[in-house]
Protein backbone atom coordinates (compact mmCIF):
# COMPACT_ATOMS: atom_id res chain seq x y z
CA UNK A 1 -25.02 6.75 17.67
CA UNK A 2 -23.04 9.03 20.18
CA UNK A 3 -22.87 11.57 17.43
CA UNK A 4 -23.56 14.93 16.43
CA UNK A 5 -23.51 16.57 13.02
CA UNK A 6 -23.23 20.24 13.43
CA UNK A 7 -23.85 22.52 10.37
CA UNK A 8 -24.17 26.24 9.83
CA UNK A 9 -26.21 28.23 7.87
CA UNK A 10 -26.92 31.37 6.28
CA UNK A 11 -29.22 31.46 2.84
CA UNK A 12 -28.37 28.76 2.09
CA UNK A 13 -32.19 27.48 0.38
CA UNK A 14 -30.15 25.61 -2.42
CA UNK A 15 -27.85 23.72 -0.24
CA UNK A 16 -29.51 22.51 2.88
CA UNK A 17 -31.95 19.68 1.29
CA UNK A 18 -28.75 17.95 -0.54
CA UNK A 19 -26.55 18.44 2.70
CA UNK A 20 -29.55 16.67 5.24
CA UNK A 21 -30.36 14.22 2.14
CA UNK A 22 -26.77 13.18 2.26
CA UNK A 23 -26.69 12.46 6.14
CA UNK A 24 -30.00 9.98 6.33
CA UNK A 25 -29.62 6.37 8.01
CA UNK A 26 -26.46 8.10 9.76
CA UNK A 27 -27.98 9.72 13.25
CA UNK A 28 -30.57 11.66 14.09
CA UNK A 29 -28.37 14.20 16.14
CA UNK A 30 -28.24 16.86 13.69
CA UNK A 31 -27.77 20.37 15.02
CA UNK A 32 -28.10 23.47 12.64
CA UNK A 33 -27.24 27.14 13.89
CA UNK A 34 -28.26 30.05 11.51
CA UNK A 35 -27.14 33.33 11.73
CA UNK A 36 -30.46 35.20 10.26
CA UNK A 37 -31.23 33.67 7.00
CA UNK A 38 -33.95 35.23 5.08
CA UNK A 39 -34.20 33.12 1.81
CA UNK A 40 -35.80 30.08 2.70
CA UNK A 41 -33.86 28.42 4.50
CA UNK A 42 -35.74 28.28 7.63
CA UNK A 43 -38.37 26.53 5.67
CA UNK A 44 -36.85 23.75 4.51
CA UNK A 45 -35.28 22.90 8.03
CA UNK A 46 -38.55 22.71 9.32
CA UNK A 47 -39.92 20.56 6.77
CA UNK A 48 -37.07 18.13 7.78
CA UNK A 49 -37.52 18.56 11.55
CA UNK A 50 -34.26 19.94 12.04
CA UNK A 51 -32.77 20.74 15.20
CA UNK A 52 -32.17 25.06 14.74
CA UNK A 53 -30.39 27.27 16.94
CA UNK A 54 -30.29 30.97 15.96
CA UNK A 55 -26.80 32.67 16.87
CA UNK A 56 -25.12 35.76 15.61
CA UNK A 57 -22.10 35.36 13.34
CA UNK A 58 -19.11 36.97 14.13
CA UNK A 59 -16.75 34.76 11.96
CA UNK A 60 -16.56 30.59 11.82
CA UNK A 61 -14.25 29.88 14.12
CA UNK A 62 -16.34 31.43 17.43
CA UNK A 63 -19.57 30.11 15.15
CA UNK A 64 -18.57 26.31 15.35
CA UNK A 65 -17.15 26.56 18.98
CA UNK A 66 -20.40 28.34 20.32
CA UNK A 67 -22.38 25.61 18.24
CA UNK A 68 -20.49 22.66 19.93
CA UNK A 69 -20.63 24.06 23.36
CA UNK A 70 -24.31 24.56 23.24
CA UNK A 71 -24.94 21.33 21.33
CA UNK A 72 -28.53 20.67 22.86
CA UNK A 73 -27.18 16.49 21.89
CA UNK A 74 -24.31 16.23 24.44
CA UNK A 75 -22.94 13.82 22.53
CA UNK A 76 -19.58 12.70 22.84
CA UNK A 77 -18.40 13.02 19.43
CA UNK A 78 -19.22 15.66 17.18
CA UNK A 79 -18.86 16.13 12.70
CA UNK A 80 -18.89 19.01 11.59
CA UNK A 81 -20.04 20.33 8.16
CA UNK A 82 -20.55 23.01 5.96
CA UNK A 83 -23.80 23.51 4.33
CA UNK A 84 -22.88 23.10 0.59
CA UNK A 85 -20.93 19.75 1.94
CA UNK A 86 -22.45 16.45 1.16
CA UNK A 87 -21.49 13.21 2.76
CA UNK A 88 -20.15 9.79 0.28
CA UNK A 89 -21.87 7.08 0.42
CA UNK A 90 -19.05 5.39 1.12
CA UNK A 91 -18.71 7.88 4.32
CA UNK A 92 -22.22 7.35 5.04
CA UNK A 93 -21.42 3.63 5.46
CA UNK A 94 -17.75 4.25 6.92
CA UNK A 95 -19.95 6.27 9.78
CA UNK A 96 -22.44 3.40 10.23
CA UNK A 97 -20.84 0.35 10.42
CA UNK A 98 -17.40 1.17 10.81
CA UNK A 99 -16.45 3.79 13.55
CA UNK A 100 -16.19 2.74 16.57
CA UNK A 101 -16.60 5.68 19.03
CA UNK A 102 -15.08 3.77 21.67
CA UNK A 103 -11.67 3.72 19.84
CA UNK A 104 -8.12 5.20 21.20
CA UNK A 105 -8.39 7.93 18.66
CA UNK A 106 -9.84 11.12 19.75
CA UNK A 107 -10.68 12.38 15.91
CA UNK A 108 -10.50 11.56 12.23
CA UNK A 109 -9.39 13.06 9.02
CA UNK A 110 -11.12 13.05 5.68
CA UNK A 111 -10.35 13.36 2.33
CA UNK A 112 -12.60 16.09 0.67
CA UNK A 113 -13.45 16.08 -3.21
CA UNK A 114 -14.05 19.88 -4.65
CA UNK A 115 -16.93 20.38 -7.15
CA UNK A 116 -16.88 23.26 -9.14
CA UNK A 117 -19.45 23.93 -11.37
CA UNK A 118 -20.48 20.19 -11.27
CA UNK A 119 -17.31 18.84 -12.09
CA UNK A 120 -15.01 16.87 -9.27
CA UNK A 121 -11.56 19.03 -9.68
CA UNK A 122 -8.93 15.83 -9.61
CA UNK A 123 -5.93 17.77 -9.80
CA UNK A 124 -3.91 21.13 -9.04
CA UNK A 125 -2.89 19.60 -5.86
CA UNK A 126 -6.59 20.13 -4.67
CA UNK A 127 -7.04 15.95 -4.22
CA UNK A 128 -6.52 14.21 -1.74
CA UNK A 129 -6.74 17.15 0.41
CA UNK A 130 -7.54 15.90 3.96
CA UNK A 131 -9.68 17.81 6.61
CA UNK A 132 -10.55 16.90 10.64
CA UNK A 133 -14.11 17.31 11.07
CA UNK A 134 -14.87 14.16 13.33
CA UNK A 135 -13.64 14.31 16.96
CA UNK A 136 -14.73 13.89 20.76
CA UNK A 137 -16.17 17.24 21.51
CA UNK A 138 -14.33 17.61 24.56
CA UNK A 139 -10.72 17.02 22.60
CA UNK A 140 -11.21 19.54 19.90
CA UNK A 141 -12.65 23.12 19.06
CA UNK A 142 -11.91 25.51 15.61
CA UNK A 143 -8.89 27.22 15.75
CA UNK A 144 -8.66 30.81 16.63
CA UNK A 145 -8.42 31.92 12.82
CA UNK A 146 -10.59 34.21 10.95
CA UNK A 147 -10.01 32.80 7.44
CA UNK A 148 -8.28 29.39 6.50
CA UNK A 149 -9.96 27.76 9.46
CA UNK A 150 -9.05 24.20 10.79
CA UNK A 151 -9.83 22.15 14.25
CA UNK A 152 -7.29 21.36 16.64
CA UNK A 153 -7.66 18.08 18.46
CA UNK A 154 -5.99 17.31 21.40
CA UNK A 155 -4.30 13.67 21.24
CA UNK A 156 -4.23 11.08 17.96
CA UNK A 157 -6.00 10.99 14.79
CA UNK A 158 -6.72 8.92 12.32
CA UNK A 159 -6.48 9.04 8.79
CA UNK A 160 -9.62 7.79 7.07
CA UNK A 161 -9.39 6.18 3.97
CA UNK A 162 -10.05 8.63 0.65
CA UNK A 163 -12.88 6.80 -0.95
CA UNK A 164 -14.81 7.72 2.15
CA UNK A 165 -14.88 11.73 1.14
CA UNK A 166 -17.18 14.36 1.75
CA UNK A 167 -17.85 16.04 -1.47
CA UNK A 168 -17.48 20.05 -1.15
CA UNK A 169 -19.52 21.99 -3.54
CA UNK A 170 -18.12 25.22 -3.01
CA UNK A 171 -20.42 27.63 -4.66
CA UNK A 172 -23.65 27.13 -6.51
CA UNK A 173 -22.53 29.72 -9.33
CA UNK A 174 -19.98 32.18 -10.80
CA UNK A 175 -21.50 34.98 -8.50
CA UNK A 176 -21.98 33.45 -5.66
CA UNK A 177 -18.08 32.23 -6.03
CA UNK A 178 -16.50 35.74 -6.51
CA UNK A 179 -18.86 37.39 -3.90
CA UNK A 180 -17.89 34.88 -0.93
CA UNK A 181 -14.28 35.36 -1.82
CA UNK A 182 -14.31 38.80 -2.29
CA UNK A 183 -15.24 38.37 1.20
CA UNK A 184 -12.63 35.99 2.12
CA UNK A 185 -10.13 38.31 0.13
CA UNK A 186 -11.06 41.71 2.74
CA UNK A 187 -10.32 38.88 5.51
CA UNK A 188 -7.52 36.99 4.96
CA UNK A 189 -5.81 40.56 3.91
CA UNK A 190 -7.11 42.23 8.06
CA UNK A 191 -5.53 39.01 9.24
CA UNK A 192 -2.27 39.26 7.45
CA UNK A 193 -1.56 42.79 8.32
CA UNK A 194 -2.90 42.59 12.05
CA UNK A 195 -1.66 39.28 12.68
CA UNK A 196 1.29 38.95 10.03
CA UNK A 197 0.33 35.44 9.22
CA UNK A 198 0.88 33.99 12.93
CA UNK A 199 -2.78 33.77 14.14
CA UNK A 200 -4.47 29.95 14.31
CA UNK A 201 -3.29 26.57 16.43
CA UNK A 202 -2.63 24.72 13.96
CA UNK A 203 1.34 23.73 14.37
CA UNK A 204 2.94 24.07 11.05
CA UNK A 205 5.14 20.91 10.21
CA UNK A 206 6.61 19.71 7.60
CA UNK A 207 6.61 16.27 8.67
CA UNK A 208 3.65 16.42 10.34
CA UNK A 209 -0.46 15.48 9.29
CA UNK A 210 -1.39 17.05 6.21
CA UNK A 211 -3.21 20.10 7.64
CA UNK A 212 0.27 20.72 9.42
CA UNK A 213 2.00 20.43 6.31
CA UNK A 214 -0.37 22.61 4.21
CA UNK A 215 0.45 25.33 7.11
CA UNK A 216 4.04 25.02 6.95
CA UNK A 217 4.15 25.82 3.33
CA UNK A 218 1.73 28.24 2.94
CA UNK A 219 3.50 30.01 6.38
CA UNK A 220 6.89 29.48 5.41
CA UNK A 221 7.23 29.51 1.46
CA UNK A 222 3.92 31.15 0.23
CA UNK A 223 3.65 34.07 2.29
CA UNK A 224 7.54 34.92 2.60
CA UNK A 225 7.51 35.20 -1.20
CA UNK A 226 6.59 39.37 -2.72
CA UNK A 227 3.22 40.54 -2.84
CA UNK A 228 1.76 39.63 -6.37
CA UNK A 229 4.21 37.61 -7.05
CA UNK A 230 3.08 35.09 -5.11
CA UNK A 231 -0.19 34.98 -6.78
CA UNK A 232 1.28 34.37 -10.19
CA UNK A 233 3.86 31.31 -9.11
CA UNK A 234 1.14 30.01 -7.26
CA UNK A 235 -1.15 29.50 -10.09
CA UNK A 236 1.55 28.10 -11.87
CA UNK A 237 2.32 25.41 -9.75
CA UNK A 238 -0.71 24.18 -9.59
CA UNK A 239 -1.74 24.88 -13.20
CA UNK A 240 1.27 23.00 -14.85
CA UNK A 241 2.99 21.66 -12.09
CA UNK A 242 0.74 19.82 -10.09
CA UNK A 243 -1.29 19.44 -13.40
CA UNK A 244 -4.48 21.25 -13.15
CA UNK A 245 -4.36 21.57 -17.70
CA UNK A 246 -5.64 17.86 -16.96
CA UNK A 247 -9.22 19.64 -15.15
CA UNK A 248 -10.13 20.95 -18.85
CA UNK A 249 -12.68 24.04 -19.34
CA UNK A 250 -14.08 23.99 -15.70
CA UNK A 251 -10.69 23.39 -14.52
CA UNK A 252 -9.07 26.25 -15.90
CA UNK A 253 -12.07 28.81 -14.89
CA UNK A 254 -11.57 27.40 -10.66
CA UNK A 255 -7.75 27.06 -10.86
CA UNK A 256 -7.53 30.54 -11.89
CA UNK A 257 -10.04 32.15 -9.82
CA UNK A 258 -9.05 30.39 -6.57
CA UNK A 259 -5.40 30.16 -7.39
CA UNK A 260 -4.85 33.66 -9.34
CA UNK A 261 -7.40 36.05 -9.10
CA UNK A 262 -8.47 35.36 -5.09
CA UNK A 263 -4.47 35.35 -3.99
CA UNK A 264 -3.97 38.61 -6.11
CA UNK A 265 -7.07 40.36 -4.62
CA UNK A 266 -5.75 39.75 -1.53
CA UNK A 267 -2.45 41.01 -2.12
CA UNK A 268 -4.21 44.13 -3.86
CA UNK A 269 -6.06 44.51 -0.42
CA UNK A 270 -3.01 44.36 1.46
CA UNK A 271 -1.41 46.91 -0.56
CA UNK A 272 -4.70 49.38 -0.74
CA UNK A 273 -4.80 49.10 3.15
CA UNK A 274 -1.30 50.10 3.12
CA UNK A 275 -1.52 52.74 1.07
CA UNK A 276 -4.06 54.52 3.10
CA UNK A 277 -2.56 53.81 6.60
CA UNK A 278 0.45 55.26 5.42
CA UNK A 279 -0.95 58.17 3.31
CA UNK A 280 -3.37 59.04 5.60
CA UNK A 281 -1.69 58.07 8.54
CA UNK A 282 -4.81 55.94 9.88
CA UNK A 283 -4.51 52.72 11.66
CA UNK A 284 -5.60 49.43 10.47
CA UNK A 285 -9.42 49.67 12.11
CA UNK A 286 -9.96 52.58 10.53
CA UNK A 287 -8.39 51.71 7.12
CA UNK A 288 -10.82 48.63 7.21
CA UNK A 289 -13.98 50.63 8.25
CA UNK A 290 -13.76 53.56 5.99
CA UNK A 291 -12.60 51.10 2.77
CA UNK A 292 -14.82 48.05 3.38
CA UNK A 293 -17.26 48.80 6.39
CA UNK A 294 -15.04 45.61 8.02
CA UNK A 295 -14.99 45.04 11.72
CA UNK A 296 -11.53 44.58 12.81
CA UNK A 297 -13.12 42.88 15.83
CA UNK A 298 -13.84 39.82 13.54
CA UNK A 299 -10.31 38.82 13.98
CA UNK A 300 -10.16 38.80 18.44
CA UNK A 301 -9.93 35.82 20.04
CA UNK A 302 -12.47 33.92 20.94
């Protein structure tokens, strides 16, 4: 097949084995860049033969460009996952006997399920979200965007069918949850302030795909609303609204982390950075350095 599966990695020993597992029968063009794991990692993905570049990470966007530019496969078309993602069966099949890499289309959207805590989160407005991860390598490339990332392809895309999903399990606990988007929080905060919400590619639309529409709303009705406030409404909506209540137990814990508490750290960031770039009279570098040891250089271009 005249195909590529990229995925990155970094620690992640309890991830890898179901991610590869999931992609057997598909291709054997599977590349994997690391960025210095130290857990195990390295291990498994020799047992399995893997394919392993070793790059620096900066931030995902200039990760998954540098991997597809130096894709030792030079393949045409090129999938790209994360490590905790795991391809259907359904996909799996979809991939095999149904692409055609000779079609008109130069990429492909998929539906992604989200499984928190080892339940499959059906509502909130979390499903069917829909994400491009299959294009000609040549036609597409991760959008310049430190946080929120999505890739950009040049020309048409299809719309796969849902019940050919990738499944997304997006943490492995509780801790490892809060920790990544405590990280996420510091970012998506720099990129706000530096870049007032206008960084990425992505065209936000209204009546566009939906990774256009999901950028006009979040561009033009999320982040025009106050600081806080924003947080709160949003885990409303998709708490009673968009009925997340119907999620139970499990539901409840990931519609209020991801859709309360992350939004409100990151408005708490925001106004922290603020605070000291105004009180101390320090620019937005420094306010990131001294505060969180972050490298404002994370957000350049690539």
């Amino acid at each position: 097949m005249n195909l590529t599966f990229i995925i990155l990695t970094y620690n992640e020993v309890h991830n890898i084995k179901a991610c590869l597992d999931s992609l057997q029968g598909i291709t054997e063009n599977i590349l994997v860049v690391d960025s210095g794991s130290t857990d195990g990692t390295h291990e498994i993905l020799n047992d399995n033969k893997m394919r392993v570049l070793l790059h620096p990470f900066e931030n995902y966007s200039k990760q998954r460009n540098w991997a597809q530019e130096n894709n030792p496969f030079q393949t045409e078309w090129v999938f790209h996952l994360d490590a905790g993602e795991r391809i259907s069966k359904e996909l799996c099949e979809w991939l095999s006997y149904e692409f055609d890499s000779q079609t008109q289309l130069n990429g492909f959207m998929f539906c992604r399920r989200m499984m928190f805590m080892g339940k499959w989160i059906k509502y909130g407005g979390l499903y069917p979200t829909y994400h491009t991860r299959l294009f000609r390598s040549n036609k597409g490339k991760c959008e310049n965007k430190a946080y929120d990332q999505h890739f950009v392809v040049e020309g048409q895309i299809g719309v796969v069918d849902k019940t050919k999903h990738i499944m997304d399990h997006v943490a492995s606990d509780l801790k490892t949850f809060t920790a990544g988007h405590t990280r996420w929080a510091i970012t998506e905060a720099a990129e706000l302030l530096l870049l007032a919400g206008k960084s990425g590619n992505v065209e936000a639309r209204l009546a566009g795909n939906p990774i256009e529409k999901r950028r006009w709303m979040k561009k033009n009705v999320f982040q025009k609303l106050p600081l806080f406030l924003r947080g709160i409404l949003y885990f409303n909506y998709r708490y009673f609204i968009k009925l997340g209540f119907l999620d139970g137990r499990i539901g409840l814990i990931c519609h209020f982390l991801q859709g309360f508490w992350f939004r409100f750290l990151v408005d708490a960031i925001v106004c922290e950075l603020k605070c000291k770039m105004n009180r101390e009279h320090v620019s937005l570098e420094n306010a990131l350095k001294e505060l969180y040891e972050y490298d404002i250089k994370k957000l350049t271009n690539n």
